[in-house]
N, C-alpha and C. Protein backbone atom coordinates (compact mmCIF):
# COMPACT_ATOMS: atom_id res chain seq x y z
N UNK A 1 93.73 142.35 113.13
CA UNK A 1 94.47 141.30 113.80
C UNK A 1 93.54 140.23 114.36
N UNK A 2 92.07 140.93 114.96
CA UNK A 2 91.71 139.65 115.40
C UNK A 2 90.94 138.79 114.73
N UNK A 3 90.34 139.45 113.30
CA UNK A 3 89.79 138.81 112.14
C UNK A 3 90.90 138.00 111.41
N UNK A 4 92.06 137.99 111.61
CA UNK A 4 92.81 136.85 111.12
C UNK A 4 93.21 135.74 112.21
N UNK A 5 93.04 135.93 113.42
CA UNK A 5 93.18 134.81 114.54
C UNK A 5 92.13 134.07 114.55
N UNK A 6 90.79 134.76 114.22
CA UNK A 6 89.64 134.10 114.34
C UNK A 6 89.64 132.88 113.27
N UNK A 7 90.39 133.48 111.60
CA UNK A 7 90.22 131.95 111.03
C UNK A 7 91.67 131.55 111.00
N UNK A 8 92.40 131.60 111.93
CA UNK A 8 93.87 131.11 112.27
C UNK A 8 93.84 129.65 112.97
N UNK A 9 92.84 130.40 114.13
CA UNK A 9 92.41 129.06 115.49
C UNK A 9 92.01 127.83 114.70
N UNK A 10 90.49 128.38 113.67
CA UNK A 10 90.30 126.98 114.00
C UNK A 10 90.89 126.14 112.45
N UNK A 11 91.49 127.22 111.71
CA UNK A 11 92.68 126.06 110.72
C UNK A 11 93.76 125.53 111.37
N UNK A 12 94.76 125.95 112.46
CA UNK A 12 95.40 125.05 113.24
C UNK A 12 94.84 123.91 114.20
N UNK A 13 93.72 124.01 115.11
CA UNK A 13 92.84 123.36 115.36
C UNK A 13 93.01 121.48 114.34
N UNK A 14 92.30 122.26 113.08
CA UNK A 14 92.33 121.44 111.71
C UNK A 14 93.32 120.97 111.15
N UNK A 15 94.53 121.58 111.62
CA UNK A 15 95.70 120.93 110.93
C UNK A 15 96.42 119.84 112.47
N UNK A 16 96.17 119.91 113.52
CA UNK A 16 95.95 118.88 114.44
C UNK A 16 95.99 118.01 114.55
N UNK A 17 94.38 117.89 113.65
CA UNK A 17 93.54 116.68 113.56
C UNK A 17 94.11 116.08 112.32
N UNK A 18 94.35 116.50 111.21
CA UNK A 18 95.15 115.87 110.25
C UNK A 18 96.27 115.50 110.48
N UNK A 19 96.99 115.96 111.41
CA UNK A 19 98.45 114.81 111.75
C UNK A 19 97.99 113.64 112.09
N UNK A 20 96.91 113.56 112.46
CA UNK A 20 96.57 112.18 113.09
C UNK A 20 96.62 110.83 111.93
N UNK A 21 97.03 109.81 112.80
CA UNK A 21 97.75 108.79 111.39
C UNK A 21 96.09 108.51 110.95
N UNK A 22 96.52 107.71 109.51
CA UNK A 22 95.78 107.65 108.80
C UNK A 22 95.64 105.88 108.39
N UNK A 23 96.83 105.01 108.69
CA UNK A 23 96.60 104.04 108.45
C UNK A 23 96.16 103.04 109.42
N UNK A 24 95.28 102.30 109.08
CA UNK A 24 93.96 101.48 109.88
C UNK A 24 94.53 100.75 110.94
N UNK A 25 95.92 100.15 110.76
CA UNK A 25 96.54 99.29 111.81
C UNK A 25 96.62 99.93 112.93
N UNK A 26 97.54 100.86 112.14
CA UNK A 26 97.92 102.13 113.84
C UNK A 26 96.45 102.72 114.31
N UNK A 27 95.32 103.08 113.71
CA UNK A 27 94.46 103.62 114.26
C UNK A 27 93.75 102.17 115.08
N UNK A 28 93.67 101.05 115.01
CA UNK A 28 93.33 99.87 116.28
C UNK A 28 93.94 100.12 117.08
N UNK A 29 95.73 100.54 116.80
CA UNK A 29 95.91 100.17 117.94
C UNK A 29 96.22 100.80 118.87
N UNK A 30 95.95 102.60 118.53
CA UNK A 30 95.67 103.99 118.80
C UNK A 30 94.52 103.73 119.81
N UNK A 31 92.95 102.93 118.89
CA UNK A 31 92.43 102.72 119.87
C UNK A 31 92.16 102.44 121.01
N UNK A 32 92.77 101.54 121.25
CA UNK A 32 93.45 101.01 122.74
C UNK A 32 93.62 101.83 123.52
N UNK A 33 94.98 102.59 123.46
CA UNK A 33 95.43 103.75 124.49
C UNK A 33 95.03 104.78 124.06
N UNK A 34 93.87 105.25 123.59
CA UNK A 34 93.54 106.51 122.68
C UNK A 34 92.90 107.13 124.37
N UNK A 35 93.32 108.40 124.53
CA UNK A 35 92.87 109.41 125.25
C UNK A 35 92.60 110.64 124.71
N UNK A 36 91.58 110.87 126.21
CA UNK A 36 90.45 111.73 125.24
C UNK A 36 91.18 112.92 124.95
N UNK A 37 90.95 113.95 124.22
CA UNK A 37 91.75 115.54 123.63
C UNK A 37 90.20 116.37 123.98
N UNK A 38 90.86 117.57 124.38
CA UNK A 38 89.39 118.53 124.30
C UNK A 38 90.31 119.73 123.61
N UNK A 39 89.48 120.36 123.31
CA UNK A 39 89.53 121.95 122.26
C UNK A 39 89.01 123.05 123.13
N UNK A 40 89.25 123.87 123.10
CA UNK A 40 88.07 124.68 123.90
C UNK A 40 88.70 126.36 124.43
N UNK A 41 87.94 127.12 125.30
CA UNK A 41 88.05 128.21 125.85
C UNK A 41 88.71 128.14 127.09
N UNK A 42 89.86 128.60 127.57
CA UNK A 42 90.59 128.93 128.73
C UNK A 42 90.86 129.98 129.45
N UNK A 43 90.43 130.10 130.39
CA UNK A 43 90.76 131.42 131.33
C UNK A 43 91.96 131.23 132.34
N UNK A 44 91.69 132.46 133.05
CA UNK A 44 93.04 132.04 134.34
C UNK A 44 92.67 132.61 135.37
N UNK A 45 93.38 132.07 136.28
CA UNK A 45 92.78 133.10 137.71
C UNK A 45 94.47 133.10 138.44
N UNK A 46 94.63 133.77 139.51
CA UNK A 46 95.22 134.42 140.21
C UNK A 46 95.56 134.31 141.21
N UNK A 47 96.26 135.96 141.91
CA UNK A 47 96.39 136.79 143.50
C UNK A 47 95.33 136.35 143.85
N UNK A 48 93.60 136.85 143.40
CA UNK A 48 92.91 137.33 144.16
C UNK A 48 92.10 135.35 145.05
N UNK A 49 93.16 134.45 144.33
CA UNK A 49 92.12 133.25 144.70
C UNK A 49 93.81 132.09 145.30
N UNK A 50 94.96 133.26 145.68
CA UNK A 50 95.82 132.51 146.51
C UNK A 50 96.00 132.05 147.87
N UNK A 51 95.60 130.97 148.61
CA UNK A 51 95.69 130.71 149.58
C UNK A 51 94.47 129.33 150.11
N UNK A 52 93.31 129.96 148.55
CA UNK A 52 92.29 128.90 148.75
C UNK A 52 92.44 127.69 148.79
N UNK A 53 91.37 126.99 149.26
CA UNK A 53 91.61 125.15 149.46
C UNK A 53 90.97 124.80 147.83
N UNK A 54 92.18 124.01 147.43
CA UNK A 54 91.26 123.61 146.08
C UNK A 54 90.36 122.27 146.36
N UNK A 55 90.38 121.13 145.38
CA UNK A 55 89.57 120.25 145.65
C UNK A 55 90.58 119.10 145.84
N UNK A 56 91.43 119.24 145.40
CA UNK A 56 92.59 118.01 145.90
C UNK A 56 92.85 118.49 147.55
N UNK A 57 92.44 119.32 148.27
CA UNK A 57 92.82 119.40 149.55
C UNK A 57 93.75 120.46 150.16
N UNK A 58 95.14 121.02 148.82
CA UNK A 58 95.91 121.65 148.74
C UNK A 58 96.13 123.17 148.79
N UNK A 59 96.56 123.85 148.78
CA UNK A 59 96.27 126.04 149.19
C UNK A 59 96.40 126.01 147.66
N UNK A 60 96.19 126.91 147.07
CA UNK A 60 96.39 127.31 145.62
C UNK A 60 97.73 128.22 145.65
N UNK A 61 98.46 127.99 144.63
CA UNK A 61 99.39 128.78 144.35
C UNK A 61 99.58 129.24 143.24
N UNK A 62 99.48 130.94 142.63
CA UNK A 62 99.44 131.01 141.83
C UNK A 62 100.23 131.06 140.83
N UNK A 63 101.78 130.79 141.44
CA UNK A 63 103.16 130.69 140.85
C UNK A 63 103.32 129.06 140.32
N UNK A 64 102.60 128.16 140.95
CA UNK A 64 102.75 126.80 140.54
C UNK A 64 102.00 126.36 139.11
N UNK A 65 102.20 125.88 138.17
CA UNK A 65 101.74 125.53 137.10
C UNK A 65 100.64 124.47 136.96
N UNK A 66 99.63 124.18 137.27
CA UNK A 66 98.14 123.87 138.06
C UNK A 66 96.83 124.65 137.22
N UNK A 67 96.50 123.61 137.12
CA UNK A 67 94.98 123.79 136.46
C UNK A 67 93.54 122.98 137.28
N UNK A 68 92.52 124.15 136.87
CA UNK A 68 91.56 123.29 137.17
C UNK A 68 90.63 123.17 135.96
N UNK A 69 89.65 122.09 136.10
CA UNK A 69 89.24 120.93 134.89
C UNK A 69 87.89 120.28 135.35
N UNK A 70 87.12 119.87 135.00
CA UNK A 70 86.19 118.98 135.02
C UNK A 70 86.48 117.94 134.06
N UNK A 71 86.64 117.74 133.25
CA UNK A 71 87.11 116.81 132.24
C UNK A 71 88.01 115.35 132.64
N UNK A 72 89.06 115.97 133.10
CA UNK A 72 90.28 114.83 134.13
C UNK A 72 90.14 114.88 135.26
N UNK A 73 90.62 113.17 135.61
CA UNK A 73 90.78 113.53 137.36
C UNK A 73 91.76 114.42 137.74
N UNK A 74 92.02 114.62 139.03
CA UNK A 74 92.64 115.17 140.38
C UNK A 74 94.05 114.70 139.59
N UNK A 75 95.33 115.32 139.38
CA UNK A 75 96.50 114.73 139.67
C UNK A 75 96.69 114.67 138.01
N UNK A 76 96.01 114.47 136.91
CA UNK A 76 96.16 114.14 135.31
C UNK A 76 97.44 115.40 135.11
N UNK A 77 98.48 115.03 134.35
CA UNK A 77 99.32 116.02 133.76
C UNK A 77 98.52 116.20 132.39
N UNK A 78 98.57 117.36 132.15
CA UNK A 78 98.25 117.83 130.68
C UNK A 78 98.86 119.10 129.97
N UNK A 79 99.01 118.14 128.62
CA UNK A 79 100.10 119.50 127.76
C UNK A 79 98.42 120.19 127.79
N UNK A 80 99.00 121.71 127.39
CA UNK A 80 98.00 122.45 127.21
C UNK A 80 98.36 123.49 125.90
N UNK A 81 98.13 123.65 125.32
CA UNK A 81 98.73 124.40 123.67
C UNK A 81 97.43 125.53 123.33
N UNK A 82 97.99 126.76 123.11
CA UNK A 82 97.39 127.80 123.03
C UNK A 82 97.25 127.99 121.43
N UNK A 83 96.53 127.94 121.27
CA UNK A 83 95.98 127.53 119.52
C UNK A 83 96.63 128.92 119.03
N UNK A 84 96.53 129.97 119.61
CA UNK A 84 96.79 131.35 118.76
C UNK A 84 97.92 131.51 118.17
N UNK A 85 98.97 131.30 119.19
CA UNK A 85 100.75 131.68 119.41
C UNK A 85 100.95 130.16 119.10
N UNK A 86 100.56 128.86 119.38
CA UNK A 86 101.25 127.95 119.15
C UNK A 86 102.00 127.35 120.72
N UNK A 87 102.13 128.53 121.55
CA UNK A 87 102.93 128.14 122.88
C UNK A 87 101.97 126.71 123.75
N UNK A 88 103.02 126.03 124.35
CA UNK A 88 102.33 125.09 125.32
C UNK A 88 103.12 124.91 126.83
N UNK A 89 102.25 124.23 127.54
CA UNK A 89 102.99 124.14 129.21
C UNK A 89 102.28 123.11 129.49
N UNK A 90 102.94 122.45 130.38
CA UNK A 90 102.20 121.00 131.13
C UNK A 90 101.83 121.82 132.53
N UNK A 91 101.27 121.02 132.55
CA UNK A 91 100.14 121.69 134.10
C UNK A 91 99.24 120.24 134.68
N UNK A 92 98.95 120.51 135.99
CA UNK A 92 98.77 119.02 136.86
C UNK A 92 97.22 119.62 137.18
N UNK A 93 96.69 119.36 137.26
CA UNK A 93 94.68 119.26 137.32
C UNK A 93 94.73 118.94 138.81
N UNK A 94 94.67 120.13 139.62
CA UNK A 94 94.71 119.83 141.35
C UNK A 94 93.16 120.46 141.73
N UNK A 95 92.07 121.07 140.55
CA UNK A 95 91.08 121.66 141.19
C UNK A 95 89.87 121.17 140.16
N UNK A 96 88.85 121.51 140.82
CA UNK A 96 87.50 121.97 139.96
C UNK A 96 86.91 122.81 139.23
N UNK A 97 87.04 122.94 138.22
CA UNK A 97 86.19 124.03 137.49
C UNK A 97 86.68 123.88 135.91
N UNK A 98 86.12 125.54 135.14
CA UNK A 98 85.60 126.64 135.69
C UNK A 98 84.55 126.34 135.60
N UNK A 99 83.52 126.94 136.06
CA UNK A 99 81.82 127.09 136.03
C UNK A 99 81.60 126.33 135.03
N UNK A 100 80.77 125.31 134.93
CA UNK A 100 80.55 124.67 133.65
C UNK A 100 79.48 125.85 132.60
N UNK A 101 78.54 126.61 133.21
CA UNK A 101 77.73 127.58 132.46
C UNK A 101 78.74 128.76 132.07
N UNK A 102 80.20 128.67 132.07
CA UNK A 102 80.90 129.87 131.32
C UNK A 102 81.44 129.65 130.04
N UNK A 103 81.04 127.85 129.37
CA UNK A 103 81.88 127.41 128.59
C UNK A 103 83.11 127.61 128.13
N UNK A 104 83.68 126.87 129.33
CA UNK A 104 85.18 127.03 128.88
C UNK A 104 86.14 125.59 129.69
N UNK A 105 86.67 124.73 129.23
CA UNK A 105 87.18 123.81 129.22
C UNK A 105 88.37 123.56 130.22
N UNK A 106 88.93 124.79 130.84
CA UNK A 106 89.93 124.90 131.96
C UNK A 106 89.88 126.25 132.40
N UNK A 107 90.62 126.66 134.06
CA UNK A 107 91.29 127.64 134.17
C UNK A 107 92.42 127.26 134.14
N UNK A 108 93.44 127.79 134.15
CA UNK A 108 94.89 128.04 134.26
C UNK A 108 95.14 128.76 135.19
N UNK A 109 96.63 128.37 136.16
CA UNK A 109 96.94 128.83 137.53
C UNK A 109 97.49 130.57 136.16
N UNK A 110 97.95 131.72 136.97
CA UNK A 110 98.72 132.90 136.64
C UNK A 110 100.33 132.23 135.64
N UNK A 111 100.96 131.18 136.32
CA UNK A 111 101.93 131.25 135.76
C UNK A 111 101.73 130.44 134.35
N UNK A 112 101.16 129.39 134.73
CA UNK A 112 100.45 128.93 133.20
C UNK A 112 100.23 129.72 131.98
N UNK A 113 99.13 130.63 132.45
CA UNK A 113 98.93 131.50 131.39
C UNK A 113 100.09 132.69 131.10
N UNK A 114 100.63 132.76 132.10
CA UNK A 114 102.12 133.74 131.50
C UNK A 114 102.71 133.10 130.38
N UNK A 115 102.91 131.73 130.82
CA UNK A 115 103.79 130.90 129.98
C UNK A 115 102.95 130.89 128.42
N UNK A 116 101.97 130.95 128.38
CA UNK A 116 100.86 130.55 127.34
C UNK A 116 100.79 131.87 126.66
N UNK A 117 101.03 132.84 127.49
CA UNK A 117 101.22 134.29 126.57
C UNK A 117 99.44 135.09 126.56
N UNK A 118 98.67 134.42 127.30
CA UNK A 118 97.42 135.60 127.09
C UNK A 118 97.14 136.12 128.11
N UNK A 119 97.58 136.59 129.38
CA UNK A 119 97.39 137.28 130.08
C UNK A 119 96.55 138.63 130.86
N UNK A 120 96.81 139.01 129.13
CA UNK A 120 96.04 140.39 129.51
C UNK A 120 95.10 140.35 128.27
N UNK A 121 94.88 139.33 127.93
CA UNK A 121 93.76 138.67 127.07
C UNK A 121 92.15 138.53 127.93
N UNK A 122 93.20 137.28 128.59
CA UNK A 122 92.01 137.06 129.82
C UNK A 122 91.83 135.46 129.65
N UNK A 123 91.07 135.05 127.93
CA UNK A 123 90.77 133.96 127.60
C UNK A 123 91.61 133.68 126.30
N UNK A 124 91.41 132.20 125.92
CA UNK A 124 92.13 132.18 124.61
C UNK A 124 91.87 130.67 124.12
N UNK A 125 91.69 130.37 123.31
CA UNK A 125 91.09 128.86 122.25
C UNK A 125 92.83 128.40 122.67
N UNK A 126 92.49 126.86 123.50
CA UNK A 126 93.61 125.55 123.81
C UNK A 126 92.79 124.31 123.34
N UNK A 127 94.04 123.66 123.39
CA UNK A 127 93.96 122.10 123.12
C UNK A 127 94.42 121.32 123.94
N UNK A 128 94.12 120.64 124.12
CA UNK A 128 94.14 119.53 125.98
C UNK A 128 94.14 118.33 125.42
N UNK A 129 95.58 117.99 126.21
CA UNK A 129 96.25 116.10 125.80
C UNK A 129 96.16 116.00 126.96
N UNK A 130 96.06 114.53 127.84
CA UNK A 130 96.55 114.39 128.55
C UNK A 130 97.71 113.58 128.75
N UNK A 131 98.57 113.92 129.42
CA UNK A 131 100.68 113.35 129.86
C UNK A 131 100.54 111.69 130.11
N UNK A 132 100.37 110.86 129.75
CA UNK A 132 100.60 109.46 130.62
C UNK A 132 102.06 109.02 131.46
N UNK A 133 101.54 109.14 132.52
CA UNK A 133 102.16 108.67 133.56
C UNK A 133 103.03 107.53 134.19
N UNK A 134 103.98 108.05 134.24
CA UNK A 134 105.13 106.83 133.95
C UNK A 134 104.85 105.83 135.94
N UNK A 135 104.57 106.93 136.93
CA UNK A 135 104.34 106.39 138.18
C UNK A 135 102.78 105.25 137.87
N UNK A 136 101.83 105.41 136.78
CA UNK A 136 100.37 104.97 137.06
C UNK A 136 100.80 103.61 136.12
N UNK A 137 101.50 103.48 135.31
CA UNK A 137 101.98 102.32 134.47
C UNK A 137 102.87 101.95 135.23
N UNK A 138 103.22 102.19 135.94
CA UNK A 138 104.62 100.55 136.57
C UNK A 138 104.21 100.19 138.02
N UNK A 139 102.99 100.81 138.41
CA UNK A 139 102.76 99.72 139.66
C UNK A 139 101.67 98.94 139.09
N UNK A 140 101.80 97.81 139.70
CA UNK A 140 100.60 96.36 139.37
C UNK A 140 99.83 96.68 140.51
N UNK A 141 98.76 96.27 140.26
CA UNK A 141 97.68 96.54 140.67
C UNK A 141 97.59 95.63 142.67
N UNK A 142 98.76 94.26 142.16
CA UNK A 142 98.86 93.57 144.02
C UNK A 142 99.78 94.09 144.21
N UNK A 143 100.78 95.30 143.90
CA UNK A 143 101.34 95.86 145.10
C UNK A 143 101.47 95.99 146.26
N UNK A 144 101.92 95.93 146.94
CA UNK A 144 101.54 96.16 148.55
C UNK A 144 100.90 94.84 148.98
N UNK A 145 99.80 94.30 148.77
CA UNK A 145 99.17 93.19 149.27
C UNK A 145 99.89 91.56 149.96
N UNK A 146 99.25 91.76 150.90
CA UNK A 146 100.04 90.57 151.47
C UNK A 146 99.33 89.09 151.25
N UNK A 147 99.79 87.90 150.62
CA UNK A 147 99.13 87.37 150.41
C UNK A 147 98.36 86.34 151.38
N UNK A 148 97.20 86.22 151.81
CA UNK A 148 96.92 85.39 153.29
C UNK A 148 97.18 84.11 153.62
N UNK A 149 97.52 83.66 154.88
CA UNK A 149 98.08 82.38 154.46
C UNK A 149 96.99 81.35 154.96
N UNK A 150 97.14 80.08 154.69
CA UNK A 150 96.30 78.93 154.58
C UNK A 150 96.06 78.63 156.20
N UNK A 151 95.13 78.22 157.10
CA UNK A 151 94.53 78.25 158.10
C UNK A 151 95.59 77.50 158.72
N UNK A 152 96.10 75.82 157.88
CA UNK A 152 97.12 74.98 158.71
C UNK A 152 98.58 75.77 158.76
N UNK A 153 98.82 76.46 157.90
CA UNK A 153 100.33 77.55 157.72
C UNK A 153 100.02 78.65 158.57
N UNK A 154 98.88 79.06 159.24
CA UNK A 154 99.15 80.14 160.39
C UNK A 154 98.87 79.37 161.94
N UNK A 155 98.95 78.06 162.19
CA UNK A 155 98.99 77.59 163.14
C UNK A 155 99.97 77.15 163.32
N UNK A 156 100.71 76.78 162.06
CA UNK A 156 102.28 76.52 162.45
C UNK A 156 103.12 77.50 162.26
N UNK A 157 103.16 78.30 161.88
CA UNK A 157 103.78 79.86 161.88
C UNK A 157 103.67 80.31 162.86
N UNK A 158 102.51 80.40 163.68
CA UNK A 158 102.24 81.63 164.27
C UNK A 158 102.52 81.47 165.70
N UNK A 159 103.37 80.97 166.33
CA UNK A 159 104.29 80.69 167.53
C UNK A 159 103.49 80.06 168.60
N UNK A 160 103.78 80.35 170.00
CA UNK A 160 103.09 79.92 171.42
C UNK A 160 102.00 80.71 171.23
N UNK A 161 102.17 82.24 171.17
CA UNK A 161 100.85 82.94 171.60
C UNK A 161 99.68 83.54 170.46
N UNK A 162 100.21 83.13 169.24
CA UNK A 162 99.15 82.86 167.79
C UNK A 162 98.03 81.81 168.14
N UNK A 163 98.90 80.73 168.84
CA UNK A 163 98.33 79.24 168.61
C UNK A 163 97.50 79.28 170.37
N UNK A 164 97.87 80.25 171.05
CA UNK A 164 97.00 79.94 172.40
C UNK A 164 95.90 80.89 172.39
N UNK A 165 95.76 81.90 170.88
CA UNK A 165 94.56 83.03 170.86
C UNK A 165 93.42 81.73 170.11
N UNK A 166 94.35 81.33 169.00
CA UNK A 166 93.54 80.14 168.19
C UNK A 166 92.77 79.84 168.84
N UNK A 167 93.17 78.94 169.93
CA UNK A 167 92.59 77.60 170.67
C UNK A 167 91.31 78.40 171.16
N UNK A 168 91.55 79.75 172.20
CA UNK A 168 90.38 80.42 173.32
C UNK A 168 89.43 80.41 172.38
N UNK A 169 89.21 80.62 170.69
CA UNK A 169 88.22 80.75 169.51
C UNK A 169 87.25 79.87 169.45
């Protein structure tokens, strides 16, 4: 069984990358919004690491669907697809890791990897998209900003006691 997963992974892997379009227009303009994909080794962690402060600030929960990453920022949604089974889950990047010297490309919170099916695996070959964000595309960048007003428009705006701080200046 596991001598046929081994060349299972990385022909699905390969068949992936061949969906990818092929004609030159769409690949410009792919370029553009092209985000990055990683491949790689995934673990999971648990009970024994519930309650900790991750790096977004937050307790860890190991029922919440949460990953940690070096790759993406803090907050990135990412499908995550388990190359073996085919299964996938979106999961939100709220931490740091794993060890960069364990080579492996994410942990996964407990319920993640339930959902993902390797559990009592431990590890397992994924593929990492990241979700684009419908909240990070519709605010403009002067949101919020107030625009300042012209030196003669805040002396006449700015009433009796605007215009008697003015003057003491």
């Amino acid at each position: 069984m596991q001598a046929r997963l081994r060349w299972v992974s990385p022909l699905f892997v390969a068949w992936l990358l061949w969906l990818s379009p092929v004609n030159a227009t769409t690949q410009k303009v792919q370029a553009k919004k092209a985000s990055p994909r990683y491949a790689g080794v995934a673990s999971w962690y648990g009970v024994h690491h519930a309650g900790r402060k991750m790096a977004n600030g937050q307790r860890f929960d190991p029922k919440k669907l949460t990953a940690a990453c070096w790759y993406f920022p803090l907050g990135t949604e990412l499908r995550v697809v388990n190359v073996t089974n085919g299964k996938s889950v979106q999961v939100t990047v709220t931490d740091r890791g794993p060890g960069l010297d364990l080579h492996r490309v994410i942990d996964l919170s407990e319920a993640a990897a339930k959902q993902l099916d390797y559990i009592d695996a431990g590890l397992t070959h994924v593929f990492l998209m990241p979700i684009p964000s419908a909240r990070a595309e519709s605010v403009e960048p002067t949101d919020g900003l107030i625009e300042p007003l012209s030196a003669a428009d805040s002396h006449e705006s700015a009433g009796p006691m605007m215009a008697a701080q003015v003057s003491l200046r």
